[in-house]
PDB file of N, CA and C in Angstrom:
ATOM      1  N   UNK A   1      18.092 -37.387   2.432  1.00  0.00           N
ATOM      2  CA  UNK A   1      17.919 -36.426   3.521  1.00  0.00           C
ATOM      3  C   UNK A   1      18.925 -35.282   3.407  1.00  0.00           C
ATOM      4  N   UNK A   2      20.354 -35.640   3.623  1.00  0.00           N
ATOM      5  CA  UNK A   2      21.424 -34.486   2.985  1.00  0.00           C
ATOM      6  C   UNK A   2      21.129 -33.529   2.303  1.00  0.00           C
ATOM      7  N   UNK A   3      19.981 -34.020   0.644  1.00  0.00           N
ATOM      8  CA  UNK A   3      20.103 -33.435  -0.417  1.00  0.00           C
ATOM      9  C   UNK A   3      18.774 -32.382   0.243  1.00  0.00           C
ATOM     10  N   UNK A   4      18.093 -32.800   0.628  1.00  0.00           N
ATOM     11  CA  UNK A   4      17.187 -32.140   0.893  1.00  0.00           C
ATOM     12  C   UNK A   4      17.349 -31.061   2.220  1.00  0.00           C
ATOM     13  N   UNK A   5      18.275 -31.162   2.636  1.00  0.00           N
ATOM     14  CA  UNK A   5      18.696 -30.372   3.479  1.00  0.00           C
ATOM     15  C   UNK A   5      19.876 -28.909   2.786  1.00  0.00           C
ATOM     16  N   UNK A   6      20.490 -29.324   1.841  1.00  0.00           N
ATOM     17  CA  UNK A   6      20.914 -28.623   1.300  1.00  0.00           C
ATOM     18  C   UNK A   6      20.375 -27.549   0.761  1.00  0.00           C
ATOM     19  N   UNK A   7      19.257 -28.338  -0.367  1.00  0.00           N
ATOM     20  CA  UNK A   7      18.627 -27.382  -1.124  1.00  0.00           C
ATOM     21  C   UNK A   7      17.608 -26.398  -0.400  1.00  0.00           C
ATOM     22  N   UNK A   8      17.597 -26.900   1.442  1.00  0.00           N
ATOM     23  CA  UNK A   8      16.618 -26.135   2.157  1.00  0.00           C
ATOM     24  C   UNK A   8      17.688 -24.598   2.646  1.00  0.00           C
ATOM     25  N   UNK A   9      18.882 -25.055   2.689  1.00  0.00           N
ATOM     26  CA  UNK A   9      20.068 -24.013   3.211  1.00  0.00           C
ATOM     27  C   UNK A   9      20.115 -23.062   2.141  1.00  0.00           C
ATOM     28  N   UNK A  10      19.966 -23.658   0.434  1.00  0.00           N
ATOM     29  CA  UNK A  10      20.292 -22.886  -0.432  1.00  0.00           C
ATOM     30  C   UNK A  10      18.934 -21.967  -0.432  1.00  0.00           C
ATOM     31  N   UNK A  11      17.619 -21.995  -0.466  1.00  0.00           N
ATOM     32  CA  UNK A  11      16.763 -21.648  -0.382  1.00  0.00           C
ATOM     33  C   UNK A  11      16.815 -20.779   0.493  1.00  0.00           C
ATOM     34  N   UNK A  12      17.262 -21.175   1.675  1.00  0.00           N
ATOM     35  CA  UNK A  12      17.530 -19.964   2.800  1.00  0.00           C
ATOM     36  C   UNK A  12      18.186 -18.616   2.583  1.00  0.00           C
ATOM     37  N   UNK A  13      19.510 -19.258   2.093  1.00  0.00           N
ATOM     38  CA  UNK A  13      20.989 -18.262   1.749  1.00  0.00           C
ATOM     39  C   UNK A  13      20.234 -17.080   0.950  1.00  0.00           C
ATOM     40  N   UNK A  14      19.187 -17.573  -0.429  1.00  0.00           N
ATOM     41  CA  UNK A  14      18.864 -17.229  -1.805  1.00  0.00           C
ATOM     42  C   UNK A  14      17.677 -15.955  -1.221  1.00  0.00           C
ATOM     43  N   UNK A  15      16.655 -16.709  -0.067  1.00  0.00           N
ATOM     44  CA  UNK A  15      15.600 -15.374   0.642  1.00  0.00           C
ATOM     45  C   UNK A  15      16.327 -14.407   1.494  1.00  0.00           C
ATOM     46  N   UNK A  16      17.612 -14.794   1.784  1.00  0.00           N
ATOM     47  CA  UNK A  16      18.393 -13.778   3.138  1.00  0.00           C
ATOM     48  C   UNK A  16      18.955 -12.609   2.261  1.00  0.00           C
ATOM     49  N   UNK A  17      19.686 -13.373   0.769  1.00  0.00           N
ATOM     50  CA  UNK A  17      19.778 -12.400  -0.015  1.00  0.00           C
ATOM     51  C   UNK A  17      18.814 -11.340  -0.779  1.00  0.00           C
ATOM     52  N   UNK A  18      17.842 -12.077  -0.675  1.00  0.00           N
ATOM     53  CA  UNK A  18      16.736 -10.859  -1.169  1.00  0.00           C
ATOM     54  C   UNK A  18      15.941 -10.035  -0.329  1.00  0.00           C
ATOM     55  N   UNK A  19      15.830 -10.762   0.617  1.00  0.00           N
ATOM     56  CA  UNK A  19      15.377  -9.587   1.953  1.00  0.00           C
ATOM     57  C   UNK A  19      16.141  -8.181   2.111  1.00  0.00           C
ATOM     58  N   UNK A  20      17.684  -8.707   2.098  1.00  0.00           N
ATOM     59  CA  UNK A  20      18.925  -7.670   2.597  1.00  0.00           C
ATOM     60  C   UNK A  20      18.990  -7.028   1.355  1.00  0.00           C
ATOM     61  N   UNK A  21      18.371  -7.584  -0.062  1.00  0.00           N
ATOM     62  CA  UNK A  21      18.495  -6.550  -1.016  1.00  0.00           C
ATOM     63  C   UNK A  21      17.108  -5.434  -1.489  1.00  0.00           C
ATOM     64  N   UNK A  22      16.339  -6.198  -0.739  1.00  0.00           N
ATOM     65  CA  UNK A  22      14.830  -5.375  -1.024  1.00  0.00           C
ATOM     66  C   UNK A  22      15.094  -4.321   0.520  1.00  0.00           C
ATOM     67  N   UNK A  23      15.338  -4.892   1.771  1.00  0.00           N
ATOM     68  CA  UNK A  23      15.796  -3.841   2.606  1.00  0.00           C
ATOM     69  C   UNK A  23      16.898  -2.382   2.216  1.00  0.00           C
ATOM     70  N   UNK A  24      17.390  -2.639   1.586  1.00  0.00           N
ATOM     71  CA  UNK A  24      18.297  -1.521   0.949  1.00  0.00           C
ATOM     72  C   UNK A  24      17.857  -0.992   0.088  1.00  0.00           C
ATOM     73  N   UNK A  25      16.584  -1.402  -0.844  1.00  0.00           N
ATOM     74  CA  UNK A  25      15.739  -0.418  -1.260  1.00  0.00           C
ATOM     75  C   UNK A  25      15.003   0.813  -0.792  1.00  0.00           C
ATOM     76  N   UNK A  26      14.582  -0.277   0.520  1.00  0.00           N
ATOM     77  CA  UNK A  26      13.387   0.232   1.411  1.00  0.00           C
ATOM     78  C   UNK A  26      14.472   1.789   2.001  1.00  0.00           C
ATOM     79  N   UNK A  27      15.666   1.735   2.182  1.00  0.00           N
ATOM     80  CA  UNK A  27      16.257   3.019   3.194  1.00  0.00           C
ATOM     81  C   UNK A  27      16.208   3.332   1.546  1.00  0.00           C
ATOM     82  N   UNK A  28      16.511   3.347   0.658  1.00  0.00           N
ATOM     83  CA  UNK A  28      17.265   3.810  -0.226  1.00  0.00           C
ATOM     84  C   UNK A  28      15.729   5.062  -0.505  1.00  0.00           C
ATOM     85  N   UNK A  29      14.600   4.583  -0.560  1.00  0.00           N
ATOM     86  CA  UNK A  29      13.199   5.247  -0.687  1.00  0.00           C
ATOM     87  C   UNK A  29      13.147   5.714   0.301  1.00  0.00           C
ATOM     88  N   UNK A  30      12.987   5.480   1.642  1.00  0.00           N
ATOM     89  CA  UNK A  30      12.818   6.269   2.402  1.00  0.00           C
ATOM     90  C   UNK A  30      13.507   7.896   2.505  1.00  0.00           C
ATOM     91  N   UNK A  31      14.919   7.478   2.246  1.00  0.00           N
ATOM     92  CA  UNK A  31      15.695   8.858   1.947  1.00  0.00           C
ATOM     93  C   UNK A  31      14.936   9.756   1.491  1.00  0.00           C
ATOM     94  N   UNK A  32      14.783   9.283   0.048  1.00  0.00           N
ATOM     95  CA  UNK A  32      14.292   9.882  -1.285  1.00  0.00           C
ATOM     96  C   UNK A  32      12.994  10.276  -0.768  1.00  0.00           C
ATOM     97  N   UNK A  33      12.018  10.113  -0.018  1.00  0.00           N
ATOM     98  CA  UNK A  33      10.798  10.292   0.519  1.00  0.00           C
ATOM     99  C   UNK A  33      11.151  11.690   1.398  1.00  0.00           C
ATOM    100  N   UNK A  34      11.975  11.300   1.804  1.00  0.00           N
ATOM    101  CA  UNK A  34      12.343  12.537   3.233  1.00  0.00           C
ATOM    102  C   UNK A  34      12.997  14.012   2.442  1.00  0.00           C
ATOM    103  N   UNK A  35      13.569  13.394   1.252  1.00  0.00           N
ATOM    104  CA  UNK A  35      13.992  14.395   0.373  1.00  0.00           C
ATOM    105  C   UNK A  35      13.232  15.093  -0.243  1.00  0.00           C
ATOM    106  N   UNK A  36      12.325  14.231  -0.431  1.00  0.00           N
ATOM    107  CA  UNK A  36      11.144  15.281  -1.516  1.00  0.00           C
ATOM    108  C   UNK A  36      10.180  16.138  -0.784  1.00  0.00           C
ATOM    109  N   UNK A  37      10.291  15.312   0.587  1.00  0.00           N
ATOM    110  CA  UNK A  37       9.076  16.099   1.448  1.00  0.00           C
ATOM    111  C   UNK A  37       9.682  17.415   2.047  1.00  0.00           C
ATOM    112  N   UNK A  38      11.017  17.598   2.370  1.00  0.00           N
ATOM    113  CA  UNK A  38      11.683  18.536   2.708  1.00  0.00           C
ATOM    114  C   UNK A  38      11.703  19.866   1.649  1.00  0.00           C
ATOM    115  N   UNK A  39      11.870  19.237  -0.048  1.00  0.00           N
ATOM    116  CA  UNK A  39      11.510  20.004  -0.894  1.00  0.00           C
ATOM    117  C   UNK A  39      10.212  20.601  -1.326  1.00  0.00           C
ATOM    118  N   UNK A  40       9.036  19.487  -0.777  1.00  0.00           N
ATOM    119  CA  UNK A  40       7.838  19.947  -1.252  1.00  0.00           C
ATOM    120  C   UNK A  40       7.835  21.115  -0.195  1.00  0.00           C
ATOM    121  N   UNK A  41       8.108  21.041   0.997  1.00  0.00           N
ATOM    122  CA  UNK A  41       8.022  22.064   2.209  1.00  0.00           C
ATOM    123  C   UNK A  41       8.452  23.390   1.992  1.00  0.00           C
ATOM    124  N   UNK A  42       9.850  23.157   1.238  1.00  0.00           N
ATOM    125  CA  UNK A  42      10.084  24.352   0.884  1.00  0.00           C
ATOM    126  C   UNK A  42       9.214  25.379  -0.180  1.00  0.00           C
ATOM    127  N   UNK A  43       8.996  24.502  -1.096  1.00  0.00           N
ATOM    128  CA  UNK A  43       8.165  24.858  -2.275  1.00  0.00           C
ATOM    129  C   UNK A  43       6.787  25.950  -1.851  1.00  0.00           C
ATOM    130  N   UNK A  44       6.357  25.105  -0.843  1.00  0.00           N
ATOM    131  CA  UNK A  44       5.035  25.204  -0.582  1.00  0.00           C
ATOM    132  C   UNK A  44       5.439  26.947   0.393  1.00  0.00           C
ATOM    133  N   UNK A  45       6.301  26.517   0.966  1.00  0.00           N
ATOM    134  CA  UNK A  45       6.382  28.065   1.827  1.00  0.00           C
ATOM    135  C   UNK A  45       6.980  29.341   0.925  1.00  0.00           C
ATOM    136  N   UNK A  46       7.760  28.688  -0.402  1.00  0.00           N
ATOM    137  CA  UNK A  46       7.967  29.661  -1.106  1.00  0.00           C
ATOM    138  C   UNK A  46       6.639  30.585  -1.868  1.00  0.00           C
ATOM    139  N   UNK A  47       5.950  29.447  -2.193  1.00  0.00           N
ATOM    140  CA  UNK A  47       4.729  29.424  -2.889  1.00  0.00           C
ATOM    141  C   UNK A  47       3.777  30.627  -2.381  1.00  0.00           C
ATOM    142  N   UNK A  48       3.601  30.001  -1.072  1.00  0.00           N
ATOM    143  CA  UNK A  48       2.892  31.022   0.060  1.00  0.00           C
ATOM    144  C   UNK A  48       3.364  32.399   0.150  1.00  0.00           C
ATOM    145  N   UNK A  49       4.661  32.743  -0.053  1.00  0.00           N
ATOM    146  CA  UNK A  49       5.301  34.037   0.560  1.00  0.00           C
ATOM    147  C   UNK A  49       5.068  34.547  -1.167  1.00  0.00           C
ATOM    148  N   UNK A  50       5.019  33.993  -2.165  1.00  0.00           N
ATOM    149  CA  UNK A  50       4.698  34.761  -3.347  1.00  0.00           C
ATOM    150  C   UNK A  50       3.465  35.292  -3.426  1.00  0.00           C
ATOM    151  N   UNK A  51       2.508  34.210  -2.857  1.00  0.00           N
ATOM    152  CA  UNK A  51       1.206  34.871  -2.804  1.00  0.00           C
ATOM    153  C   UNK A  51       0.862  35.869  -2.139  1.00  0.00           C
ATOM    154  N   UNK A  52       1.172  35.961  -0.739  1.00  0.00           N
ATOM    155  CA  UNK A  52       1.301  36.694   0.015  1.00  0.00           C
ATOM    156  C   UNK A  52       1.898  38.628  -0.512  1.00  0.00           C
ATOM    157  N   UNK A  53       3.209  37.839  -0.980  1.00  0.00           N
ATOM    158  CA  UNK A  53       4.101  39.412  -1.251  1.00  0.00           C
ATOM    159  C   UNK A  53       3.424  39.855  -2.341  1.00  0.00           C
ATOM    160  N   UNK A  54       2.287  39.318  -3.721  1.00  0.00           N
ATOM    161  CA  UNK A  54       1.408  39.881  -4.602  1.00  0.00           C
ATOM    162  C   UNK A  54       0.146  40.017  -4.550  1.00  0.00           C
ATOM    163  N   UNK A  55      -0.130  40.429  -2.929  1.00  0.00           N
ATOM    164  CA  UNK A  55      -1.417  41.335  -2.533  1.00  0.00           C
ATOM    165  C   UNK A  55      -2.614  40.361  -1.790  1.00  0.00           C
ATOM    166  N   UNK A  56      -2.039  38.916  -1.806  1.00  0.00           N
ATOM    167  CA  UNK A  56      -3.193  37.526  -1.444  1.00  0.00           C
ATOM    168  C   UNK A  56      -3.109  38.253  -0.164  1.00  0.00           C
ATOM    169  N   UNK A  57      -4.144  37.700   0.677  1.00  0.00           N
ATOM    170  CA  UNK A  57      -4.340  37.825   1.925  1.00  0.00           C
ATOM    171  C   UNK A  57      -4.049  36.383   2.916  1.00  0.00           C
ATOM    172  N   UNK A  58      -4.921  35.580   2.509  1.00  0.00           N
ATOM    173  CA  UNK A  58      -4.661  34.190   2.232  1.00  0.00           C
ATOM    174  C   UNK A  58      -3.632  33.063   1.629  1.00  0.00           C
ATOM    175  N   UNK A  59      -2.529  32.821   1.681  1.00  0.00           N
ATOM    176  CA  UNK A  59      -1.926  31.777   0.865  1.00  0.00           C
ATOM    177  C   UNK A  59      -2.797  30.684   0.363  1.00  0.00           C
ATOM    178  N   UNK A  60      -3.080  30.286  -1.175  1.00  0.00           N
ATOM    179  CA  UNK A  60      -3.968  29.053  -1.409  1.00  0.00           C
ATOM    180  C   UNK A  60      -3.728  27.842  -0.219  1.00  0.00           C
ATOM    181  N   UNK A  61      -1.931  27.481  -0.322  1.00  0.00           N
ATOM    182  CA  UNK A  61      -2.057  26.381   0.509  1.00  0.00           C
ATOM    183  C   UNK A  61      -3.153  26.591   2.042  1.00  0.00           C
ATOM    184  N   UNK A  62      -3.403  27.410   2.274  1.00  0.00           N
ATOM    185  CA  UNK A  62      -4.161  27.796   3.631  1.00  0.00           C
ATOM    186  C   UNK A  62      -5.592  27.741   3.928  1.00  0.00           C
ATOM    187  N   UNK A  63      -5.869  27.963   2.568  1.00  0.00           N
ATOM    188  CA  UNK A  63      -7.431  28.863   2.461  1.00  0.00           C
ATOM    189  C   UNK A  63      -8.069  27.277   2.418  1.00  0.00           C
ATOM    190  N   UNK A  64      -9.221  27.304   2.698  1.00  0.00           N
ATOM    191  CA  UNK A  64     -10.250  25.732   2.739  1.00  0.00           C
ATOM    192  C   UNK A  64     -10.556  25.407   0.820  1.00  0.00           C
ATOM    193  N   UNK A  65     -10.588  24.499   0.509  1.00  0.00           N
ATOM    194  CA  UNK A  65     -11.558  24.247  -0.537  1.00  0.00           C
ATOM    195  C   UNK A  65     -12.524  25.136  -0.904  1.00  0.00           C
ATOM    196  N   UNK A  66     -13.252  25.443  -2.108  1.00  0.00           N
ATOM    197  CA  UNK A  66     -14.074  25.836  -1.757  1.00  0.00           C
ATOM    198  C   UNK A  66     -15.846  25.210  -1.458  1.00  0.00           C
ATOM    199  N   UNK A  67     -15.426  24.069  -1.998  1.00  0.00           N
ATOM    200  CA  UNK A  67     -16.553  22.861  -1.324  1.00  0.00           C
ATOM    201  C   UNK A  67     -17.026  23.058   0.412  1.00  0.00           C
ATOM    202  N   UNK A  68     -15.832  23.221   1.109  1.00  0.00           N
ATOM    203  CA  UNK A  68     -15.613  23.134   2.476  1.00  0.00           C
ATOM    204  C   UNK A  68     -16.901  24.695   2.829  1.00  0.00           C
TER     205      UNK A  68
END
């Protein structure tokens, strides 16, 4: 019974550690998510004001598909 109680604690200890290490992934991506989206944002408005300042009327990001 002991032994089997042990190896149920070690089992425990062994998932607490991988939770708390896959959780520190999870912020570690999220960052990186918030980072890129902040950059794509910029991109995209730079993008726009080029089109714009070389005669577009429309920015692509704006305009529909042309399926639509």
């Amino acid at each position: 019974m002991q032994e089997r109680l042990e190896r149920a604690e070690e089992q425990i200890a062994y998932l607490t550690q991988t939770v708390d290490e896959l959780s520190d992934v999870i912020v570690a991506q999220a960052r990186q998510i918030e980072r890129l989206e902040r950059h794509l944002g910029l991109l995209m408005e730079r993008e726009a004001e080029r089109e714009y300042d070389s005669g577009g009327s429309i920015p692509l990001a704006d305009q529909k598909p042309p399926h639509w």
